[in-house]
PDB file of N, CA and C in Angstrom:
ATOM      1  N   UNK A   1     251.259  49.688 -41.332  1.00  0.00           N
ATOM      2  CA  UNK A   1     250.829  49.465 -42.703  1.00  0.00           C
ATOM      3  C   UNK A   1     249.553  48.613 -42.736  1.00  0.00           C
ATOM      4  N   UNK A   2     249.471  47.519 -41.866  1.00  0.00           N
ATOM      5  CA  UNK A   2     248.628  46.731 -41.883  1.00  0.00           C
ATOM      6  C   UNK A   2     247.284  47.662 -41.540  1.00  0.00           C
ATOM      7  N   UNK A   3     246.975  48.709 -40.692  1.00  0.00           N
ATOM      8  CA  UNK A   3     245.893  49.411 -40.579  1.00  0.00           C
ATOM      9  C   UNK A   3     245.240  50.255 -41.951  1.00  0.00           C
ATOM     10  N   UNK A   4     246.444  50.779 -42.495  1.00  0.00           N
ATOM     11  CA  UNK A   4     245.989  50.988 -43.763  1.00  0.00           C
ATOM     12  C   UNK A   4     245.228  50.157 -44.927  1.00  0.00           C
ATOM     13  N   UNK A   5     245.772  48.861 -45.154  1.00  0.00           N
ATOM     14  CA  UNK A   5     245.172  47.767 -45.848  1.00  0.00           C
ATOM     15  C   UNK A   5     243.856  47.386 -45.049  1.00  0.00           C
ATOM     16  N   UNK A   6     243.728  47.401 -44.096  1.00  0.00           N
ATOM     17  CA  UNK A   6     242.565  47.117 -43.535  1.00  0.00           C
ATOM     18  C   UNK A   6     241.242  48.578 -43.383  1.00  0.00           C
ATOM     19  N   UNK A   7     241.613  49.697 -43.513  1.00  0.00           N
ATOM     20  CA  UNK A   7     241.272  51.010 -43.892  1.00  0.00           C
ATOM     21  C   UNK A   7     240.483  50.497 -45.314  1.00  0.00           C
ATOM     22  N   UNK A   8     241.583  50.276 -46.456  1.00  0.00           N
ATOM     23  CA  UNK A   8     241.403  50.299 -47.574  1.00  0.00           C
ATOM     24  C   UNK A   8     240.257  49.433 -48.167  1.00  0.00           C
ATOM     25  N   UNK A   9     240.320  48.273 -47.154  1.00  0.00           N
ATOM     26  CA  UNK A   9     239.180  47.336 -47.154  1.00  0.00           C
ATOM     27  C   UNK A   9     238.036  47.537 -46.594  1.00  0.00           C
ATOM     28  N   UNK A  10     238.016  47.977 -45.712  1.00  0.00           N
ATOM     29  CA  UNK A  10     236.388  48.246 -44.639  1.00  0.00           C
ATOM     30  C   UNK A  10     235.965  49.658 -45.722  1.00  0.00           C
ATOM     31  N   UNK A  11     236.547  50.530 -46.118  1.00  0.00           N
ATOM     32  CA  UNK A  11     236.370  51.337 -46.892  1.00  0.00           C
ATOM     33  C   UNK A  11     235.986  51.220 -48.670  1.00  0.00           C
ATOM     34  N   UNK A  12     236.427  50.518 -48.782  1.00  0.00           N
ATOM     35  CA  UNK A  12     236.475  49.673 -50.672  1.00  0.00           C
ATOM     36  C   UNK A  12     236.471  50.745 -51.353  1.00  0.00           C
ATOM     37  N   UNK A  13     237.494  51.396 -50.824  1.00  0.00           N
ATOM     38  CA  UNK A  13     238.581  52.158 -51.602  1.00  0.00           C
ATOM     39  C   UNK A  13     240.144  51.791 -52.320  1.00  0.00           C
ATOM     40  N   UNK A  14     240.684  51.889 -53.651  1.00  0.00           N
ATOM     41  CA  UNK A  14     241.445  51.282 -54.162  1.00  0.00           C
ATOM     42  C   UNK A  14     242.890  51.738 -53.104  1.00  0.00           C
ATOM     43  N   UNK A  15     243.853  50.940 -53.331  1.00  0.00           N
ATOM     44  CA  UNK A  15     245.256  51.237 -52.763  1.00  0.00           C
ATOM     45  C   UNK A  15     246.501  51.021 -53.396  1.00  0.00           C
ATOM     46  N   UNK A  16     247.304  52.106 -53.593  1.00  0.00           N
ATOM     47  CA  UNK A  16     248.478  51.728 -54.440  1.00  0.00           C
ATOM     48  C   UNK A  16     249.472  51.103 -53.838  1.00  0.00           C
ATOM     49  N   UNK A  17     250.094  50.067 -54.031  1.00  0.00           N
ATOM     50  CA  UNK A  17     251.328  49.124 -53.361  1.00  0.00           C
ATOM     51  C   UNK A  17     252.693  49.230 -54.284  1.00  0.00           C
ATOM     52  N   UNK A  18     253.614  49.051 -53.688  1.00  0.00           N
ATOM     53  CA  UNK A  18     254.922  48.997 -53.794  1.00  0.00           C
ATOM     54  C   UNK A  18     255.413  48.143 -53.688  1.00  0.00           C
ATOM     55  N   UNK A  19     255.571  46.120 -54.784  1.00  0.00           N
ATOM     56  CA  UNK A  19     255.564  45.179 -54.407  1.00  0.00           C
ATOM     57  C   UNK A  19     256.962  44.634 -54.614  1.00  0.00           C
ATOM     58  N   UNK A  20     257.873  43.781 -53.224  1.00  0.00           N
ATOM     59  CA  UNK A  20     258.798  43.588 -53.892  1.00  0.00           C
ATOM     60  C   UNK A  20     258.395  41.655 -54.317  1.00  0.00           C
ATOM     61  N   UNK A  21     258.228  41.089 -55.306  1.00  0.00           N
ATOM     62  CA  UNK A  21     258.176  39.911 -55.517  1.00  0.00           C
ATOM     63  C   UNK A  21     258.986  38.868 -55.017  1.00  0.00           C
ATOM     64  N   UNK A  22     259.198  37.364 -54.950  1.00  0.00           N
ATOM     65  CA  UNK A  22     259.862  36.774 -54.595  1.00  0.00           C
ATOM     66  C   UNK A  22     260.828  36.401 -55.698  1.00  0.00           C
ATOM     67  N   UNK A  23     260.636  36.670 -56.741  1.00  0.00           N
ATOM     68  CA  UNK A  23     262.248  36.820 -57.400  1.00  0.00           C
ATOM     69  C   UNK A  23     262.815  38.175 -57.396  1.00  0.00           C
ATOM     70  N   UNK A  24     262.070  39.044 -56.671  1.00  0.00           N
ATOM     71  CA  UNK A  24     263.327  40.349 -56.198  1.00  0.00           C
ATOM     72  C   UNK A  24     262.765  41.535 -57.297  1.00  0.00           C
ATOM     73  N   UNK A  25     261.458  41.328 -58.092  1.00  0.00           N
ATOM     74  CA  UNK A  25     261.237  42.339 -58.894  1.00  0.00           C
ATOM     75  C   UNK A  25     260.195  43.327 -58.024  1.00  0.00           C
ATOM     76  N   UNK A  26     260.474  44.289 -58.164  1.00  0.00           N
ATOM     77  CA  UNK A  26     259.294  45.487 -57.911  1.00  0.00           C
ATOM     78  C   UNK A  26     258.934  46.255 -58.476  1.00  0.00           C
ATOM     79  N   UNK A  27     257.656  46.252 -58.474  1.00  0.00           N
ATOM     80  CA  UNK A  27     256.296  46.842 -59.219  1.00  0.00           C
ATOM     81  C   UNK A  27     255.077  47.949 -58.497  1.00  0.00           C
ATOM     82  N   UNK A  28     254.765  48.554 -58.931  1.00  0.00           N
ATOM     83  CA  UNK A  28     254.121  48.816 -58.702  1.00  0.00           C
ATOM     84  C   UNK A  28     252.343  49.003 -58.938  1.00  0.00           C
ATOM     85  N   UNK A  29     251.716  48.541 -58.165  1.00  0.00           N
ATOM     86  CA  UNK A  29     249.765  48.266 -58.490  1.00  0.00           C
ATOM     87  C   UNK A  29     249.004  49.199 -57.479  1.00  0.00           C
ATOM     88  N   UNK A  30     247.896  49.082 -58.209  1.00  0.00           N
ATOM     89  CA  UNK A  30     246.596  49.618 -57.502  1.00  0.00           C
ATOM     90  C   UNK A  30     246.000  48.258 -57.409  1.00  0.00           C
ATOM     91  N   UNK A  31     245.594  47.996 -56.032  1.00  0.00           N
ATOM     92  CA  UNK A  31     244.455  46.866 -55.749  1.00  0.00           C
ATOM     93  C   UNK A  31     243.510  47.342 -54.891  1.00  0.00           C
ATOM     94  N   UNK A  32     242.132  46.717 -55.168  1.00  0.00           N
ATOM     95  CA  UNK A  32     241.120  46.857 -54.481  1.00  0.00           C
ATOM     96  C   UNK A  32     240.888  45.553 -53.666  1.00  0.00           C
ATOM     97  N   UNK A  33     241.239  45.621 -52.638  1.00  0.00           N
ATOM     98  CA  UNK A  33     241.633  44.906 -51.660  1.00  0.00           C
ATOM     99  C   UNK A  33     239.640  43.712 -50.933  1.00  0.00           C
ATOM    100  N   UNK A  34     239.925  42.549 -51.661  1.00  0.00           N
ATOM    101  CA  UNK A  34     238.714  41.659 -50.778  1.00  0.00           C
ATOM    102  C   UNK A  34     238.858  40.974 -49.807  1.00  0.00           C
ATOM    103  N   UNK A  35     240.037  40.604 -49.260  1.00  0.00           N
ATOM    104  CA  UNK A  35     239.998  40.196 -48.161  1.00  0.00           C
ATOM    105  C   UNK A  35     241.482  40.130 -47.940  1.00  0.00           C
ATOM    106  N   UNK A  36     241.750  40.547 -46.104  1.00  0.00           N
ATOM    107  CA  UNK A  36     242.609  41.078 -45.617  1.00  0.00           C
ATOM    108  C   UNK A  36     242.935  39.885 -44.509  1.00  0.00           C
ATOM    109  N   UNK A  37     244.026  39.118 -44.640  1.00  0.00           N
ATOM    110  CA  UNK A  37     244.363  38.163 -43.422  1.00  0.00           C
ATOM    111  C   UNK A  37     245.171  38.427 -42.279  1.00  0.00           C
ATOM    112  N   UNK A  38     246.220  37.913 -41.479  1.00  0.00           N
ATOM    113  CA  UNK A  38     247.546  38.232 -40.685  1.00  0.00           C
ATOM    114  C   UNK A  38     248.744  38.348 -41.228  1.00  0.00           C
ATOM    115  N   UNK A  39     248.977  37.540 -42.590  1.00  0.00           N
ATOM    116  CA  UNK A  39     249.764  37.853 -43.507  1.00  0.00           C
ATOM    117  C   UNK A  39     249.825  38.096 -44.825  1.00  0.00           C
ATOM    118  N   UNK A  40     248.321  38.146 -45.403  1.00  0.00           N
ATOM    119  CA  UNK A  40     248.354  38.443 -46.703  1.00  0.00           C
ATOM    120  C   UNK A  40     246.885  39.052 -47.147  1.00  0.00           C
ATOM    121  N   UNK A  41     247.306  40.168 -48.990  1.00  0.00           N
ATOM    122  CA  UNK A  41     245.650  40.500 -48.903  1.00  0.00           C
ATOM    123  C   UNK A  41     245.347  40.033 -50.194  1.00  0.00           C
ATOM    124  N   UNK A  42     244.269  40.103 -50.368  1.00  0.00           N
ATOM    125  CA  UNK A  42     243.989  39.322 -51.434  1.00  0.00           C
ATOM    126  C   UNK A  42     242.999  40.371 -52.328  1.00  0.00           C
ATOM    127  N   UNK A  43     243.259  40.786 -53.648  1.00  0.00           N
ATOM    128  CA  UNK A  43     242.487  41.870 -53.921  1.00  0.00           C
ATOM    129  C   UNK A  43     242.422  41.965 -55.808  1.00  0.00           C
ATOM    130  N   UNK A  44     242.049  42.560 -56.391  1.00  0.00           N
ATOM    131  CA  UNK A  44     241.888  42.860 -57.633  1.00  0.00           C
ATOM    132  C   UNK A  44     243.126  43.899 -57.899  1.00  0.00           C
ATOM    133  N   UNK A  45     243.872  43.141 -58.855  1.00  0.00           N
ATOM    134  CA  UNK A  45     245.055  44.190 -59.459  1.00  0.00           C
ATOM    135  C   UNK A  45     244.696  44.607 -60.650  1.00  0.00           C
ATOM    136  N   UNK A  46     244.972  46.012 -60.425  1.00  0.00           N
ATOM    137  CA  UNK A  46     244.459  46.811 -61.971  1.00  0.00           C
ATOM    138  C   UNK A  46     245.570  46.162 -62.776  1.00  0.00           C
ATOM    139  N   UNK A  47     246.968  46.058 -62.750  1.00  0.00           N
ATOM    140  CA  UNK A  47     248.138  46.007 -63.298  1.00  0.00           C
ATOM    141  C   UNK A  47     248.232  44.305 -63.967  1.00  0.00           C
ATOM    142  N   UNK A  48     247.675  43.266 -63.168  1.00  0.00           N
ATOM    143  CA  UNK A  48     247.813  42.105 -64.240  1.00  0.00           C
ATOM    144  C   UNK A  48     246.535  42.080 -64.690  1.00  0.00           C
ATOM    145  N   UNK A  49     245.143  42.679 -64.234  1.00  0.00           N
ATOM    146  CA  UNK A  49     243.473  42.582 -64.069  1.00  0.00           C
ATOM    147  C   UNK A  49     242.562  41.785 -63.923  1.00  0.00           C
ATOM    148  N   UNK A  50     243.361  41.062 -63.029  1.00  0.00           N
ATOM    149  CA  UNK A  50     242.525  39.603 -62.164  1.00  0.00           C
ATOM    150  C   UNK A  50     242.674  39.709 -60.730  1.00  0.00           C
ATOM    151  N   UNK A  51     242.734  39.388 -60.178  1.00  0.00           N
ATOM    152  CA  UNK A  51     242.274  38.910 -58.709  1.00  0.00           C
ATOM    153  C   UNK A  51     243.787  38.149 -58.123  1.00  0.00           C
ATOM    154  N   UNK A  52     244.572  38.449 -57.544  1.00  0.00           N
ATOM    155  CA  UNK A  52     245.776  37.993 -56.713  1.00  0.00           C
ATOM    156  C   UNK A  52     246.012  38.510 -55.656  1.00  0.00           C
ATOM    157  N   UNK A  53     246.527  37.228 -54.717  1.00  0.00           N
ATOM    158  CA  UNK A  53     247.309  37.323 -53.282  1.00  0.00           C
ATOM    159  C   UNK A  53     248.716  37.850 -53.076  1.00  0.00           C
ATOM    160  N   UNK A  54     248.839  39.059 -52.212  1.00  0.00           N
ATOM    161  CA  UNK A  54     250.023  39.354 -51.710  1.00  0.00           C
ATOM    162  C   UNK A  54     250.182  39.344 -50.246  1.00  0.00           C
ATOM    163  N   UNK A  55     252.137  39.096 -49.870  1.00  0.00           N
ATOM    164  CA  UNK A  55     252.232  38.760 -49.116  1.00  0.00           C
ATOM    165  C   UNK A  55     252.402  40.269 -48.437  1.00  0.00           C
ATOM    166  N   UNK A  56     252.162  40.357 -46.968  1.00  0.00           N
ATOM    167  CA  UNK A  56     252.003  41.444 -46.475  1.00  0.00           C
ATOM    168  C   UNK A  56     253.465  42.467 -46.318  1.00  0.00           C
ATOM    169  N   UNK A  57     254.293  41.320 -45.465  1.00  0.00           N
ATOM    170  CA  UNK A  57     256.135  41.257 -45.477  1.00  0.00           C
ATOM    171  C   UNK A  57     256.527  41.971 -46.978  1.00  0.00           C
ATOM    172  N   UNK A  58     256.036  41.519 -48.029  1.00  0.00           N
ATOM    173  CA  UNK A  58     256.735  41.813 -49.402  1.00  0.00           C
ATOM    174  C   UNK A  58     255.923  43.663 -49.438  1.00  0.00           C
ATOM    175  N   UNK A  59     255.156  44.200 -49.158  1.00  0.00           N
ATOM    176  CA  UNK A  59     254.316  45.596 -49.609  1.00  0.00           C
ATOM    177  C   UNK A  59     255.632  46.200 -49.057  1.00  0.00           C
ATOM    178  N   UNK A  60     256.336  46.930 -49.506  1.00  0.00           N
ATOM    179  CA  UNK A  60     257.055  47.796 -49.262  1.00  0.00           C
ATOM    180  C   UNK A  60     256.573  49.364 -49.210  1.00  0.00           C
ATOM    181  N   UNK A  61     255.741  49.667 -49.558  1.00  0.00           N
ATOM    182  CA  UNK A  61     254.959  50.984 -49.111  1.00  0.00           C
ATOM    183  C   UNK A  61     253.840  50.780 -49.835  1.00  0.00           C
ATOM    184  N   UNK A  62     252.319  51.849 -49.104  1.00  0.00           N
ATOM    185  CA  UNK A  62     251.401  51.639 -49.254  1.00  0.00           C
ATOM    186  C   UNK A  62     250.707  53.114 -49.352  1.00  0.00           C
ATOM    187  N   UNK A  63     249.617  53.549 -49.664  1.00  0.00           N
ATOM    188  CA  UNK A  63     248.767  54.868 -49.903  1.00  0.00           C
ATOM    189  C   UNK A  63     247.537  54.708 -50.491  1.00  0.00           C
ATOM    190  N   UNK A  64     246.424  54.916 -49.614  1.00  0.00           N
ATOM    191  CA  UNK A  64     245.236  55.036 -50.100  1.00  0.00           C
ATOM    192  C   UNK A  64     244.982  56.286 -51.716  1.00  0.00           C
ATOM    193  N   UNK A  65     244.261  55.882 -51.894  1.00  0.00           N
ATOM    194  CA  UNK A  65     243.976  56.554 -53.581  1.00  0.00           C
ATOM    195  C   UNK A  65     242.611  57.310 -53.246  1.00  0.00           C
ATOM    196  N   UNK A  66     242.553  58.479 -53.326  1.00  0.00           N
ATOM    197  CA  UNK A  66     241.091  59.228 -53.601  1.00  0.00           C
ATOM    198  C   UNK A  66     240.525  58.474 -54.745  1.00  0.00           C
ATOM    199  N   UNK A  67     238.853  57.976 -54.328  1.00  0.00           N
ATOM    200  CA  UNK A  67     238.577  57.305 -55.296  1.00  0.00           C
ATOM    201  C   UNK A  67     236.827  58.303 -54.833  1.00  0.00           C
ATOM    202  N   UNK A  68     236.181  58.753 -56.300  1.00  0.00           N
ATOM    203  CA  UNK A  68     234.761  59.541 -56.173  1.00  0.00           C
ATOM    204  C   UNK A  68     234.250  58.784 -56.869  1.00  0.00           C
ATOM    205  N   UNK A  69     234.354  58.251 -57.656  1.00  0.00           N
ATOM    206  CA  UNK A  69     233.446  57.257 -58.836  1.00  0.00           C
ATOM    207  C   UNK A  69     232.846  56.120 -58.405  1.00  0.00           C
ATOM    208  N   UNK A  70     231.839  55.955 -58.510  1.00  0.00           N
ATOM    209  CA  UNK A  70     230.869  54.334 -57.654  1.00  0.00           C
ATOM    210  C   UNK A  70     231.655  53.188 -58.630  1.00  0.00           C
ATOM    211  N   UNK A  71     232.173  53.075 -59.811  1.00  0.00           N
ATOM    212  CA  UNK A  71     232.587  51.955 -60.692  1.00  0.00           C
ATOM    213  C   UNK A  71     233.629  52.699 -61.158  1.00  0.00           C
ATOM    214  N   UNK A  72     235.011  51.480 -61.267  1.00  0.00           N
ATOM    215  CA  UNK A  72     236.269  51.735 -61.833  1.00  0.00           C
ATOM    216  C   UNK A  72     236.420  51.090 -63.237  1.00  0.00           C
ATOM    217  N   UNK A  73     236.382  51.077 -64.256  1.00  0.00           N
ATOM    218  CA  UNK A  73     236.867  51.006 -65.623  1.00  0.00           C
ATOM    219  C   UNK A  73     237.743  49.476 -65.567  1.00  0.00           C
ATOM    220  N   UNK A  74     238.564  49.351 -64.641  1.00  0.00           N
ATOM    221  CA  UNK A  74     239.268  48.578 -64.234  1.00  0.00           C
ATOM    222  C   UNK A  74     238.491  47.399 -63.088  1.00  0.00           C
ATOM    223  N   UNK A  75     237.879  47.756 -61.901  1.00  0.00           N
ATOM    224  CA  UNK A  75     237.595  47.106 -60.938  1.00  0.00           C
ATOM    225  C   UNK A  75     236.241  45.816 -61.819  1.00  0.00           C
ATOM    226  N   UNK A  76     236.497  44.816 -61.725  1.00  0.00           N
ATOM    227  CA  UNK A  76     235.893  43.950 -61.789  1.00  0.00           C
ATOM    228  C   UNK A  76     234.730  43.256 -60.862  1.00  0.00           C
ATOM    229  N   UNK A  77     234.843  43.574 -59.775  1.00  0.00           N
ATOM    230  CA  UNK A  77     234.198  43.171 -58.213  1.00  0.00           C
ATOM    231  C   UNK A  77     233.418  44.192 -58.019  1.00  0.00           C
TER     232      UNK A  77
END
C-alpha cells in the first residue's frame, strides 16, 4: 500500500482512501497527498477541504483516481 501512496505523490495524482479513525469510524476521502512519511501522509482532503494527517496503519484500502484536469474544483495546493 505504502508504494501506492508514494505513486500517488511523486505523481500528484489524487487517491481515494478507506479510513478507519481512532474512534472506530470509517469514511471514505479523496486526498491529494503532500507529503508521505514511514507512518503517515499528509495531504488535502476533498471530504473535510483542508489539509490533514493520516495514519498509514489506519488506510484500510487505497486506489489511485484517473485524474486529466491540470486543477481540481476541490484541490487547494
Amino acid at each position: 500500500m505504502k508504494r501506492m501512496l508514494i505513486r500517488a505523490f511523486e505523481q500528484r495524482k489524487p487517491i481515494e482512501i478507506v479510513y478507519l479513525s481512532t474512534d472506530g469510524a470509517i469514511t471514505q476521502r479523496v486526498i491529494w497527498i503532500s507529503n508521505v512519511t514511514e507512518s503517515s501522509i499528509t495531504g488535502y482532503c476533498s471530504l473535510r477541504k483542508q489539509t490533514r494527517t493520516f495514519s498509514i496503519d489506519r488506510i484500510l484500502s487505497s486506489r489511485l483516481i484517473p485524474y486529466h484536469n491540470k486543477k481540481s474544483n476541490d484541490y487547494a495546493g
